[in-house]
PDB file of N, CA and C in Angstrom:
ATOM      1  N   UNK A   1      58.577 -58.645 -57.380  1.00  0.00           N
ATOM      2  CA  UNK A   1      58.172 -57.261 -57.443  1.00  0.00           C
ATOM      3  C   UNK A   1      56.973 -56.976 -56.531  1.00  0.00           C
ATOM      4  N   UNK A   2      55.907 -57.689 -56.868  1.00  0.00           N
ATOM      5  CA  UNK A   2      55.207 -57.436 -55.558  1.00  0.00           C
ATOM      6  C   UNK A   2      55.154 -57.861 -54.111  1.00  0.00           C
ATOM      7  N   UNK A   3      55.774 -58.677 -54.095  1.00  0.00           N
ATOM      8  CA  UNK A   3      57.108 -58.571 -52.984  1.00  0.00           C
ATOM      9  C   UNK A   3      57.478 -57.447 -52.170  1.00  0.00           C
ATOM     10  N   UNK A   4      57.691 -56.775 -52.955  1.00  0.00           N
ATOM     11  CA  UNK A   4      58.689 -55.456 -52.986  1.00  0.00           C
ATOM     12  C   UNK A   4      57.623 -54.587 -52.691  1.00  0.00           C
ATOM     13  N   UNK A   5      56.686 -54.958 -53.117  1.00  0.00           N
ATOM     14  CA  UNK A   5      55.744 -53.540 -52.854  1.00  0.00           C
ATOM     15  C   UNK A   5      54.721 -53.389 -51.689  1.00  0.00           C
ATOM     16  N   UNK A   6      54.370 -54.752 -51.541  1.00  0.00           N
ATOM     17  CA  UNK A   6      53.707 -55.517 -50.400  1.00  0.00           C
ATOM     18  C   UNK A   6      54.372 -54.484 -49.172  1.00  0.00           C
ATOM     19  N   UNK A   7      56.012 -55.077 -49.140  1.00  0.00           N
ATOM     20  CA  UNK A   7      56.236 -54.783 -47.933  1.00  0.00           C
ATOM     21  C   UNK A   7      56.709 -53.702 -48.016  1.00  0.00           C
ATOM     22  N   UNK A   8      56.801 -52.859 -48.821  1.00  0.00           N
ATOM     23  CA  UNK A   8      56.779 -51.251 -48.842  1.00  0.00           C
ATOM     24  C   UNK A   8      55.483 -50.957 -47.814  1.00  0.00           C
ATOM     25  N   UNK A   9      54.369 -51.270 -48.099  1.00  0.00           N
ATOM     26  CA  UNK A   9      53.074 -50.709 -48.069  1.00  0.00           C
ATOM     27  C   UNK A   9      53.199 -51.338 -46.450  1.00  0.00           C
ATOM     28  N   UNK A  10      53.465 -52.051 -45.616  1.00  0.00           N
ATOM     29  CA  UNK A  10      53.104 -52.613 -44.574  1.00  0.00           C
ATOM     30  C   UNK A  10      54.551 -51.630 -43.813  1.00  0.00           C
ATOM     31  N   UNK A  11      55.651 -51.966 -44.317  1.00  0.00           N
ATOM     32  CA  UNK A  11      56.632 -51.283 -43.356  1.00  0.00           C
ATOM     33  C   UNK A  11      56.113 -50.395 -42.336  1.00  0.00           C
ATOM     34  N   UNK A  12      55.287 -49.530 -42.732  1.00  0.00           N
ATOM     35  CA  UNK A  12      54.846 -48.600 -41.646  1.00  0.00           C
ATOM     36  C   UNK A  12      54.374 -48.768 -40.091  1.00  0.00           C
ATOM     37  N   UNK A  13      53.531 -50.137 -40.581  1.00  0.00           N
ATOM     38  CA  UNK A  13      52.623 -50.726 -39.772  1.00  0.00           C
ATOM     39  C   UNK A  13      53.459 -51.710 -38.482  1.00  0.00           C
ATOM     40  N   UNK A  14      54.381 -52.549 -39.663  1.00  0.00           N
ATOM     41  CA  UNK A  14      55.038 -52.690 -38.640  1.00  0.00           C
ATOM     42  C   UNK A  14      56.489 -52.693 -37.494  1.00  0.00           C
ATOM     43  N   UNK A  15      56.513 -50.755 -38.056  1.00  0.00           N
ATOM     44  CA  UNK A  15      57.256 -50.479 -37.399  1.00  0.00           C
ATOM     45  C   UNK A  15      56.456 -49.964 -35.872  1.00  0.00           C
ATOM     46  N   UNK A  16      55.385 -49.281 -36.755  1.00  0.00           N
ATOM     47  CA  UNK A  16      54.307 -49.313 -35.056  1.00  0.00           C
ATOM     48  C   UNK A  16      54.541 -50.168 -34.364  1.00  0.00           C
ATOM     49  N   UNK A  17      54.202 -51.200 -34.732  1.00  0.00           N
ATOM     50  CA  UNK A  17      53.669 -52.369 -33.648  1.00  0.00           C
ATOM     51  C   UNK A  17      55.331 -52.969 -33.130  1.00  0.00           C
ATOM     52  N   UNK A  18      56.292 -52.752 -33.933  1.00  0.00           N
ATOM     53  CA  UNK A  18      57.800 -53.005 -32.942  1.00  0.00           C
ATOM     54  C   UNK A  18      58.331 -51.674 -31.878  1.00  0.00           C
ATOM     55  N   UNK A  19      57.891 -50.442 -32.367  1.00  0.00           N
ATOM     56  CA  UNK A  19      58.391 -49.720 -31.501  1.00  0.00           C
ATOM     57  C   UNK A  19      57.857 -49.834 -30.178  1.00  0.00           C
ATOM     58  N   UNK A  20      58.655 -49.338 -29.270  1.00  0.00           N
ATOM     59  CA  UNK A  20      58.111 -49.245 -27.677  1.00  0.00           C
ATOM     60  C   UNK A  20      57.024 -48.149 -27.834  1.00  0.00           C
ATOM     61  N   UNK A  21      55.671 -48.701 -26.961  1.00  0.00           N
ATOM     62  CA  UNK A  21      54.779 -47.311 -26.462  1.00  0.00           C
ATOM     63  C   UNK A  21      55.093 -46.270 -26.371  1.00  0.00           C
ATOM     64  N   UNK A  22      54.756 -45.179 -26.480  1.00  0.00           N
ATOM     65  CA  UNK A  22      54.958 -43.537 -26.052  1.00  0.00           C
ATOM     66  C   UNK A  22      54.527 -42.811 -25.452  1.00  0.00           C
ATOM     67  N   UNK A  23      54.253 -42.112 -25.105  1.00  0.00           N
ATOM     68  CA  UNK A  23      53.420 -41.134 -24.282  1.00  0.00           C
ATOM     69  C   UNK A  23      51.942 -40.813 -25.351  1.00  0.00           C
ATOM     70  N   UNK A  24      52.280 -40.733 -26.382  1.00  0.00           N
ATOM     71  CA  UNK A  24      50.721 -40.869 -27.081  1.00  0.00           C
ATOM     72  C   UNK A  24      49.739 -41.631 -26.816  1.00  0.00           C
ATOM     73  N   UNK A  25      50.543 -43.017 -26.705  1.00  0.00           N
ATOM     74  CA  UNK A  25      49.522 -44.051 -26.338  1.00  0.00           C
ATOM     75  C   UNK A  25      49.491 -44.642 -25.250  1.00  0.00           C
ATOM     76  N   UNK A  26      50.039 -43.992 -24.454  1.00  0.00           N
ATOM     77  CA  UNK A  26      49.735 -44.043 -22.814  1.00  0.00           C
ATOM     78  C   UNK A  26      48.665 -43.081 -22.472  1.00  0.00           C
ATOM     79  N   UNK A  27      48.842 -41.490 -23.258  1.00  0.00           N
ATOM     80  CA  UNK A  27      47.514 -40.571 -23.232  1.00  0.00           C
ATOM     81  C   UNK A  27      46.461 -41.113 -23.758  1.00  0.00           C
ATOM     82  N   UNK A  28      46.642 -42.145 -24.440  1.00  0.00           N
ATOM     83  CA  UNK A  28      45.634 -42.395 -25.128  1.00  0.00           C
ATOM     84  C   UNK A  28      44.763 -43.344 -24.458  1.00  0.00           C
ATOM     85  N   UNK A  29      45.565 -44.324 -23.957  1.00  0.00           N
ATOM     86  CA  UNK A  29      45.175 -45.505 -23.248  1.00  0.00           C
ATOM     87  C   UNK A  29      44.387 -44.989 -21.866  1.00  0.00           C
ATOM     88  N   UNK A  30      44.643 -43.937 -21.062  1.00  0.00           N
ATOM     89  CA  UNK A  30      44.511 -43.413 -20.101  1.00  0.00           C
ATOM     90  C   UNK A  30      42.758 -42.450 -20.066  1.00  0.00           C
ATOM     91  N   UNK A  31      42.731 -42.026 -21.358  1.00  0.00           N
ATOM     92  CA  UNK A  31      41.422 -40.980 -21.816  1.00  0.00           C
ATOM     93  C   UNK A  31      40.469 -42.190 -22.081  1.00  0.00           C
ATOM     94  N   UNK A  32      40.950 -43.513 -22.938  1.00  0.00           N
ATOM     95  CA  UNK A  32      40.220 -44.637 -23.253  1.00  0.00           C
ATOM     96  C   UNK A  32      39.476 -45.020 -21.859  1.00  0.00           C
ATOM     97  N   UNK A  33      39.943 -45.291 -20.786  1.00  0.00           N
ATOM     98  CA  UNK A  33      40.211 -45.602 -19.751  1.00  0.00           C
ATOM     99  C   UNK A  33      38.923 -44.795 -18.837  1.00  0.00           C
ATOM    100  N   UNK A  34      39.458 -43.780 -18.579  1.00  0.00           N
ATOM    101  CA  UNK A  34      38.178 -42.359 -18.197  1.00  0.00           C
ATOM    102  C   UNK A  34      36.911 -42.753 -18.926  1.00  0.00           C
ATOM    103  N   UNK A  35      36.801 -42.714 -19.976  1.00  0.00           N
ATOM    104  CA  UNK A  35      36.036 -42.549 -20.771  1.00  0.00           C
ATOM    105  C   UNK A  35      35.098 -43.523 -20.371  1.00  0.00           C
ATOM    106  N   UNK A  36      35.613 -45.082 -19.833  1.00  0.00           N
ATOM    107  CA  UNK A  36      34.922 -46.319 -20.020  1.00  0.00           C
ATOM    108  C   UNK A  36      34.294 -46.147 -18.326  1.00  0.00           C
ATOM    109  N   UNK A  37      35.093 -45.870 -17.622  1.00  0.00           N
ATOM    110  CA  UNK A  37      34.747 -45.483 -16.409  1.00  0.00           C
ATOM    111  C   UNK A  37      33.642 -44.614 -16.068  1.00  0.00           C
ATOM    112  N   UNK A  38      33.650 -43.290 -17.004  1.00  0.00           N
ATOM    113  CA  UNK A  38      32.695 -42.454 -16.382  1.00  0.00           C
ATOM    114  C   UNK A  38      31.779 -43.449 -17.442  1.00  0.00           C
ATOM    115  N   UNK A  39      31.211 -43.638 -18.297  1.00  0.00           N
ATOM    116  CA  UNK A  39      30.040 -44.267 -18.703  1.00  0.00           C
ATOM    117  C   UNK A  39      29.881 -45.425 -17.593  1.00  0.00           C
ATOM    118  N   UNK A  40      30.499 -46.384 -16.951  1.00  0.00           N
ATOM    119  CA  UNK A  40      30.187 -47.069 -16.383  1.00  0.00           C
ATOM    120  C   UNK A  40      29.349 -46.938 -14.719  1.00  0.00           C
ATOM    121  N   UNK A  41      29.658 -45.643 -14.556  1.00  0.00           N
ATOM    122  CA  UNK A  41      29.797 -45.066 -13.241  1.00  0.00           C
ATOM    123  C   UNK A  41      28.009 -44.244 -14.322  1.00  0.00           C
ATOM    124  N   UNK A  42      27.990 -43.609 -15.221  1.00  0.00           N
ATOM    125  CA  UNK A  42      26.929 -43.110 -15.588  1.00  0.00           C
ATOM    126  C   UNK A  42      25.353 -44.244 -15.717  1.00  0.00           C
ATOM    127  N   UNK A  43      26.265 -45.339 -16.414  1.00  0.00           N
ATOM    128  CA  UNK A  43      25.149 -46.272 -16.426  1.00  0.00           C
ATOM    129  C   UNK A  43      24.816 -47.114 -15.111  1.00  0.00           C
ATOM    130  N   UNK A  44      25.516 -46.841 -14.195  1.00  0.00           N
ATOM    131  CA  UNK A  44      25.105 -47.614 -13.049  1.00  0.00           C
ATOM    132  C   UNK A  44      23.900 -46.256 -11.925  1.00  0.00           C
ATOM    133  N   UNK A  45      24.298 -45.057 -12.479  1.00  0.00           N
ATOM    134  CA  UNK A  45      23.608 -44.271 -11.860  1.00  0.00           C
ATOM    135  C   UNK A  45      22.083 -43.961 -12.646  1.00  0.00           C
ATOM    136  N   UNK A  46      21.998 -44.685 -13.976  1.00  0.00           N
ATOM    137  CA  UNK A  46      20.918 -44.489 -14.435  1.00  0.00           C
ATOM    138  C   UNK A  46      20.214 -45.950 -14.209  1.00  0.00           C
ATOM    139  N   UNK A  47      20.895 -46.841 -13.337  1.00  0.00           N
ATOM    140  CA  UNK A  47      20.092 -48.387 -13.169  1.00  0.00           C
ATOM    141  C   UNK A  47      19.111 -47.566 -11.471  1.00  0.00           C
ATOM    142  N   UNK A  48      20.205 -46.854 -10.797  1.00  0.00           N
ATOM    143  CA  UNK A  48      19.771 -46.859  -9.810  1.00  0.00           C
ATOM    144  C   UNK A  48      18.685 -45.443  -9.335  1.00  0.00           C
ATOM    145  N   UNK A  49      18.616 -45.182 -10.910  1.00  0.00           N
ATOM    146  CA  UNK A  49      17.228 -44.047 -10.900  1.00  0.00           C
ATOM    147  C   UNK A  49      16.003 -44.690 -11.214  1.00  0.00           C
ATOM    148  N   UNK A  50      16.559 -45.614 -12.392  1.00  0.00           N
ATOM    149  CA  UNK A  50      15.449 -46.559 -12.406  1.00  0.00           C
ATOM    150  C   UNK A  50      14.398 -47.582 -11.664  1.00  0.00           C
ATOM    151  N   UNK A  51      15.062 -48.085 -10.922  1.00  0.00           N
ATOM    152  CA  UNK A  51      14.715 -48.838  -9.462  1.00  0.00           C
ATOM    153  C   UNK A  51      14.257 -48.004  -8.956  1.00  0.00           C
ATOM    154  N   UNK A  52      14.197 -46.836  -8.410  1.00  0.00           N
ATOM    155  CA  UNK A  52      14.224 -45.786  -7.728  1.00  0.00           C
ATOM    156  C   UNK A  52      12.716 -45.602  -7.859  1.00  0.00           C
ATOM    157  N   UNK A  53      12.665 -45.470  -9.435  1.00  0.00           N
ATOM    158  CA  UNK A  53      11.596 -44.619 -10.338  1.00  0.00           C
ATOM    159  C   UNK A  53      10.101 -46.321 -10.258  1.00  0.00           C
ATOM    160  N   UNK A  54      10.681 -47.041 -10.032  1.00  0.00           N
ATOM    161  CA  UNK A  54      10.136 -48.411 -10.039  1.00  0.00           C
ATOM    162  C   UNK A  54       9.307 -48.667  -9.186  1.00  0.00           C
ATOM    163  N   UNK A  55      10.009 -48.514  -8.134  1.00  0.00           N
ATOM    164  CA  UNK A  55       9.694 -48.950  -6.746  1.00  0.00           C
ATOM    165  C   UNK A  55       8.655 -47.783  -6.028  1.00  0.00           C
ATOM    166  N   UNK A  56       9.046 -46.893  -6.459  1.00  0.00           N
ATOM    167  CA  UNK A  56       7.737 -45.631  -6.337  1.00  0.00           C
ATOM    168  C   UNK A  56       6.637 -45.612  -6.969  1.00  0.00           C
ATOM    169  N   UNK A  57       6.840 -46.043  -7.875  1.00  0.00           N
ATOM    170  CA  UNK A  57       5.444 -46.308  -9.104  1.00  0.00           C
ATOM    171  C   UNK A  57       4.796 -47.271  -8.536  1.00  0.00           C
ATOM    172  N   UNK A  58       5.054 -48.443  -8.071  1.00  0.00           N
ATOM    173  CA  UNK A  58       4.641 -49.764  -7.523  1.00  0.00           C
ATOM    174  C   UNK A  58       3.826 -49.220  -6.428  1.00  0.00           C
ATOM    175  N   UNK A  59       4.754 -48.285  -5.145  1.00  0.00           N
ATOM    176  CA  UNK A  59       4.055 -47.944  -4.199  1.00  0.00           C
ATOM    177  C   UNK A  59       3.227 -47.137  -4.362  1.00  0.00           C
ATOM    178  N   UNK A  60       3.117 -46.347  -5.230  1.00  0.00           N
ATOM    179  CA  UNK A  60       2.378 -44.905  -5.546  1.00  0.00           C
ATOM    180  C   UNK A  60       0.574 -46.086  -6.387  1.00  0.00           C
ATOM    181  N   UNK A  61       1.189 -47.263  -7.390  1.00  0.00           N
ATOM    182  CA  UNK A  61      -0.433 -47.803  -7.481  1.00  0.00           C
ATOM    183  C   UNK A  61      -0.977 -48.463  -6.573  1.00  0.00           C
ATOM    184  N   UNK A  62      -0.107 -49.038  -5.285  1.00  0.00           N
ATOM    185  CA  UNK A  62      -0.658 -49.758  -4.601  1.00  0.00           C
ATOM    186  C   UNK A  62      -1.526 -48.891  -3.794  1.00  0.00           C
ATOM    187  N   UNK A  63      -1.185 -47.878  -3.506  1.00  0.00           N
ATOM    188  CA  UNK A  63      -2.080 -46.838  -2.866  1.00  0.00           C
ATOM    189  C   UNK A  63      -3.622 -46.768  -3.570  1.00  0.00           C
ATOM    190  N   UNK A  64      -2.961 -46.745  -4.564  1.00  0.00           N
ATOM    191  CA  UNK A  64      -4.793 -46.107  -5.897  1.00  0.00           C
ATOM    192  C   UNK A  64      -5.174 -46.785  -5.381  1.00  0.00           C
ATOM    193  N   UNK A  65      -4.855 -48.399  -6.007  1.00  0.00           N
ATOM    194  CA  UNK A  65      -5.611 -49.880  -5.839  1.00  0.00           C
ATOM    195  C   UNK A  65      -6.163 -49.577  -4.266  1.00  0.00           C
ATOM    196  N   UNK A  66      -5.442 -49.827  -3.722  1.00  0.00           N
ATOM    197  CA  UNK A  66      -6.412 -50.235  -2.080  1.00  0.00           C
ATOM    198  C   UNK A  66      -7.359 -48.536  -1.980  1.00  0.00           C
ATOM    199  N   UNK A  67      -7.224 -47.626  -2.188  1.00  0.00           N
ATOM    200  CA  UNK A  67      -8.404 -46.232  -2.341  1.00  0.00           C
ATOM    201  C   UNK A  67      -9.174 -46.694  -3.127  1.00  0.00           C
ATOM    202  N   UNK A  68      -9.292 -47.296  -4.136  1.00  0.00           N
ATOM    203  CA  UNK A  68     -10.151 -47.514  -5.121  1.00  0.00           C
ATOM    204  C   UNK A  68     -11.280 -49.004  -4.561  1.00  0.00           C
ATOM    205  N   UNK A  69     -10.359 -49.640  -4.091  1.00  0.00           N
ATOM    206  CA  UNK A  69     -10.986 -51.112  -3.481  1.00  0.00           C
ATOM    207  C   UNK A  69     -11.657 -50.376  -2.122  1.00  0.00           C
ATOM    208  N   UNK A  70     -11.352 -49.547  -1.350  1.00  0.00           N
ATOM    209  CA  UNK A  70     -11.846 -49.146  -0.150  1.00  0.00           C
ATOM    210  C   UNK A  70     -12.881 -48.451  -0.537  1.00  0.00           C
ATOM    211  N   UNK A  71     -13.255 -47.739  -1.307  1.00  0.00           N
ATOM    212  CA  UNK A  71     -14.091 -46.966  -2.084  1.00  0.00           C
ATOM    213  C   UNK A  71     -15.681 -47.705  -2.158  1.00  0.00           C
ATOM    214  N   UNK A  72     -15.236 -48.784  -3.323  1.00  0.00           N
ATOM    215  CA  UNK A  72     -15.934 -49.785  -3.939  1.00  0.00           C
ATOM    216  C   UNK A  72     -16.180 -50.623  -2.979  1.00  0.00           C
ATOM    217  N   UNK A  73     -15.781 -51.016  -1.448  1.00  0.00           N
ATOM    218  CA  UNK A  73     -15.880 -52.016  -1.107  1.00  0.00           C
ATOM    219  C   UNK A  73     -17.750 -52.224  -0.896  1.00  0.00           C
ATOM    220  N   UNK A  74     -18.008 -51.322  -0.159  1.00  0.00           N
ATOM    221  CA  UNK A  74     -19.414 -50.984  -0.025  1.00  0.00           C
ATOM    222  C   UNK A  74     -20.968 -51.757  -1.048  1.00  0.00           C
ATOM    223  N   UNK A  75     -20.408 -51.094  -2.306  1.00  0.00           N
ATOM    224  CA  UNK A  75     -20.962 -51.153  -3.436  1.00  0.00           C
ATOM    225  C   UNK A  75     -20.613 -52.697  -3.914  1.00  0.00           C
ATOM    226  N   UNK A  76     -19.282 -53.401  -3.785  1.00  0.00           N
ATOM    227  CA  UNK A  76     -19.774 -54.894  -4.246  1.00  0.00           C
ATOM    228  C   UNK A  76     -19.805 -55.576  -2.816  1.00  0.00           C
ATOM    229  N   UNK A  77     -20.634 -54.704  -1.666  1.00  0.00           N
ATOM    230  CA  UNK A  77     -20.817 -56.263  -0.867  1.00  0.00           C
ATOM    231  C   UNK A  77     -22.882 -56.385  -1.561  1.00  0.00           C
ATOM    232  N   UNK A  78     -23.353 -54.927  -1.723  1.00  0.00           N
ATOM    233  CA  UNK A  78     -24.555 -54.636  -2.028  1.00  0.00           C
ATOM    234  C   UNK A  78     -24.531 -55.613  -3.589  1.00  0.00           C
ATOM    235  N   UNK A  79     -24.157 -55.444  -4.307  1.00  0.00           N
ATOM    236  CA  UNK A  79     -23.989 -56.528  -5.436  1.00  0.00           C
ATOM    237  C   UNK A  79     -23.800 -58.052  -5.244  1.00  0.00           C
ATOM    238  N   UNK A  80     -23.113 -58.513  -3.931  1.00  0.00           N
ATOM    239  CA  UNK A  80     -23.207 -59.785  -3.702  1.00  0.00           C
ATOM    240  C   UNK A  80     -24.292 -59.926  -3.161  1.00  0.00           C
ATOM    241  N   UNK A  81     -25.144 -59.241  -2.325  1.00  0.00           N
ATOM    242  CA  UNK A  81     -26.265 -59.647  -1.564  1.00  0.00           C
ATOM    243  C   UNK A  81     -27.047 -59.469  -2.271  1.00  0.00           C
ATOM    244  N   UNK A  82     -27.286 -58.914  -3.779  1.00  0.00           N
ATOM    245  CA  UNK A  82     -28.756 -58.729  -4.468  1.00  0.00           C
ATOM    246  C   UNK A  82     -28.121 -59.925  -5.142  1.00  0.00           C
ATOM    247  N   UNK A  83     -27.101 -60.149  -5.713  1.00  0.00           N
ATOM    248  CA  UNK A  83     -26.743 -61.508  -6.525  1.00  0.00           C
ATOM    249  C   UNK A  83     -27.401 -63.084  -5.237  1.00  0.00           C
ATOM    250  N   UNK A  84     -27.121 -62.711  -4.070  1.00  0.00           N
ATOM    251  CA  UNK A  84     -27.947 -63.797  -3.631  1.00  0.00           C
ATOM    252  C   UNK A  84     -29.263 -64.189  -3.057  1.00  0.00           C
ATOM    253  N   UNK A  85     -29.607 -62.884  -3.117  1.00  0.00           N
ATOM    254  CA  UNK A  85     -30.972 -62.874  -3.294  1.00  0.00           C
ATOM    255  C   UNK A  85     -31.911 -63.870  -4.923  1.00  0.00           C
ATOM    256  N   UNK A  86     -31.087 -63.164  -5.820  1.00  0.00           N
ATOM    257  CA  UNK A  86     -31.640 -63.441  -6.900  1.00  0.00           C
ATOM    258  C   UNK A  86     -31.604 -65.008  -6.936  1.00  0.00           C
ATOM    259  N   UNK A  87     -30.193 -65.956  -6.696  1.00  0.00           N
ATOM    260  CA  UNK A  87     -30.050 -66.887  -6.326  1.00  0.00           C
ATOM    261  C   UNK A  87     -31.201 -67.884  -5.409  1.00  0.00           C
ATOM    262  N   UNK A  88     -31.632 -67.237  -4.264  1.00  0.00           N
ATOM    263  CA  UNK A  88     -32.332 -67.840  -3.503  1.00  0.00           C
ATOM    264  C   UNK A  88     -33.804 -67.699  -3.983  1.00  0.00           C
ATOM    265  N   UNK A  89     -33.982 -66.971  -4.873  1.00  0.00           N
ATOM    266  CA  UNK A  89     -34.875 -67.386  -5.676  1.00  0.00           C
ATOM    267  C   UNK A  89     -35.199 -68.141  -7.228  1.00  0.00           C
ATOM    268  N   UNK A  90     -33.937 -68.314  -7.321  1.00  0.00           N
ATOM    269  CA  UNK A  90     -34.183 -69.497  -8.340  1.00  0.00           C
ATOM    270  C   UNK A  90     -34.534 -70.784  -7.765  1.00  0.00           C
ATOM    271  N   UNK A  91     -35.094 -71.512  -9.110  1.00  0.00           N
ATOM    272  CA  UNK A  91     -35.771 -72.920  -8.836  1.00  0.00           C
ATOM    273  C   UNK A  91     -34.396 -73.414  -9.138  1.00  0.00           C
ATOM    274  N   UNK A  92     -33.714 -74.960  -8.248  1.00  0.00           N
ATOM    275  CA  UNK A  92     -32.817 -75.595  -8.845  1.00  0.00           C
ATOM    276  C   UNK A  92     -30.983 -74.885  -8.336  1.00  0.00           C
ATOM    277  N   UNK A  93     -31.604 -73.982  -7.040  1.00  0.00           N
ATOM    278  CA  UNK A  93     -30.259 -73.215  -7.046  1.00  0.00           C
ATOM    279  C   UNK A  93     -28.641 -74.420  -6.661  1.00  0.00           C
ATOM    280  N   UNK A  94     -28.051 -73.534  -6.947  1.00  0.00           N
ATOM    281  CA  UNK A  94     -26.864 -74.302  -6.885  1.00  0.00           C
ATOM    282  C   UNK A  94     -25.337 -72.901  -6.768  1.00  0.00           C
ATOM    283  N   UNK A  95     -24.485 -74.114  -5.894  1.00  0.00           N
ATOM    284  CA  UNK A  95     -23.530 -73.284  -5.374  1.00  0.00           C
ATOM    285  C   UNK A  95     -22.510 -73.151  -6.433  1.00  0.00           C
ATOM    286  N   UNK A  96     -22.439 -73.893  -6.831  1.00  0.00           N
ATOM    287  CA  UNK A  96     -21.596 -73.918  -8.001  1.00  0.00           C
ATOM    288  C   UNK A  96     -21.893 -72.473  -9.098  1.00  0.00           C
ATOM    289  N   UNK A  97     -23.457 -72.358  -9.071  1.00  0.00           N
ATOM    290  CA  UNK A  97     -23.630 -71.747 -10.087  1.00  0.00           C
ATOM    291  C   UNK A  97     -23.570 -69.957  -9.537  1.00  0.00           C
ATOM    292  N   UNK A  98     -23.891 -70.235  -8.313  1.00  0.00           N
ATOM    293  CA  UNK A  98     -23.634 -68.850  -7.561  1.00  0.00           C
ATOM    294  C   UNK A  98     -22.284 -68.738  -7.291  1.00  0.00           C
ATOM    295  N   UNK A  99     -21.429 -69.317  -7.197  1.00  0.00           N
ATOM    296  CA  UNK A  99     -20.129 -69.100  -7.615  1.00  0.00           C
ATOM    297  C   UNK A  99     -19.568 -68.451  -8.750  1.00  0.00           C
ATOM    298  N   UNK A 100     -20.035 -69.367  -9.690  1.00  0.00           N
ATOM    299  CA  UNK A 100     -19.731 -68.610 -11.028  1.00  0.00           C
ATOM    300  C   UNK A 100     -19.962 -67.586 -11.113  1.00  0.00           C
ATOM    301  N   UNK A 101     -21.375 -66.969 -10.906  1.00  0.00           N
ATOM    302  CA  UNK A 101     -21.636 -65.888 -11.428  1.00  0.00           C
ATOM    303  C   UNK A 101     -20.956 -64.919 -10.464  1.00  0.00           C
ATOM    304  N   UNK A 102     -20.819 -64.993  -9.028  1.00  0.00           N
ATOM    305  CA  UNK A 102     -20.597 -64.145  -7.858  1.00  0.00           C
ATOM    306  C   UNK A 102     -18.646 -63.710  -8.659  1.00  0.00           C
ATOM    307  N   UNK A 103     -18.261 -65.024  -8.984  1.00  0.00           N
ATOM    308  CA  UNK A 103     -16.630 -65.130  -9.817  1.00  0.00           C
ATOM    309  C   UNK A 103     -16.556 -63.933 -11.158  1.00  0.00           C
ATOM    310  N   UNK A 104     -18.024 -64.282 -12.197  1.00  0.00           N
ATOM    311  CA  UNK A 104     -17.908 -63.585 -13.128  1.00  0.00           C
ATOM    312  C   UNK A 104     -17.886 -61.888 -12.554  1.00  0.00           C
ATOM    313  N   UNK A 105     -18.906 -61.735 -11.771  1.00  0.00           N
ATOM    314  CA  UNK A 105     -19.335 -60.303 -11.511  1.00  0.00           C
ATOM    315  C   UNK A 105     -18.477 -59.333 -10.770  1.00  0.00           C
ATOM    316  N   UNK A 106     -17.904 -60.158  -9.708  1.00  0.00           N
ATOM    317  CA  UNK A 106     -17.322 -59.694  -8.442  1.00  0.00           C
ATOM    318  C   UNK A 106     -15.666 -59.552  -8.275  1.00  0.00           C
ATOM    319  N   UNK A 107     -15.396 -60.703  -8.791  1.00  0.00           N
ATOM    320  CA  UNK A 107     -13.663 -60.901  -8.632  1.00  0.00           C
ATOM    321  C   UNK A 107     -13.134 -60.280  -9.552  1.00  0.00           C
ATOM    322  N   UNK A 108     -12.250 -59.677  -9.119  1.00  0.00           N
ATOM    323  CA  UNK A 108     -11.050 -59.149 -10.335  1.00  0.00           C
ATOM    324  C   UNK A 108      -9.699 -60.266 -10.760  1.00  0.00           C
ATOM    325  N   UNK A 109      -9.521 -60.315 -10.130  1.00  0.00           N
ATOM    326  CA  UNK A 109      -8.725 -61.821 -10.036  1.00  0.00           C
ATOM    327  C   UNK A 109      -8.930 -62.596 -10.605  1.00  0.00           C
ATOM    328  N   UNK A 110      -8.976 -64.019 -11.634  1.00  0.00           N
ATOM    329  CA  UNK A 110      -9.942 -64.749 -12.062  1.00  0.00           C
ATOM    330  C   UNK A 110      -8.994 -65.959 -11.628  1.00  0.00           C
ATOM    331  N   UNK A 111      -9.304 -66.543 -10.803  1.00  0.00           N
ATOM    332  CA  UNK A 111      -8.308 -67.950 -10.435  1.00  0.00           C
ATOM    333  C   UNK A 111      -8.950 -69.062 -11.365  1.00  0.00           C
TER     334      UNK A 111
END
């Protein structure tokens, strides 16, 4: 009996899956199809806004940076030369140590 009822309940299913395709699911397959395409074609046009948007930003700080360093350049050479002044008047000077500090004060960089 449940047997019987089982394949009551499935018959449907697989008469789908024996019949030949139709035009439903050729429309269907076809809109599936579009569908995957234009997103693919959408997401490749939003990679290449991005880069876009990237690569301008990059160039647009490298600009600040070197205006800002051209700016300043002035002002830390006057900071290295009072830093070695101060240096050449210590007792005990040392390069090492005018390094450091010229490293702490001066560099942005810290190697």
């Amino acid at each position: 009996m449940v047997f019987i009822i089982t394949l009551i309940e499935i018959m449907p299913l697989l008469t789908k899956l024996m019949m030949p395709k139709g035009e439903y699911d050729a429309r269907l397959a076809e809109i599936t199809a579009s569908g995957i395409n234009q997103s693919e074609v959408s997401a490749a046009q939003q990679r290449l806004l991005q880069k876009h948007y990237n690569e301008g930003a990059g160039a647009a700080d490298k600009e600040v940076m070197d205006h800002l360093f051209g700016l300043t350049a002035h002002a830390r050479r006057r900071e290295s030369e009072r830093l070695v002044e101060e240096w050449e008047q210590e007792d005990g000077r040392s390069f090492r140590k005018l390094w450091a500090s010229a490293r702490k004060l001066l560099l942005i960089h810290k190697a």
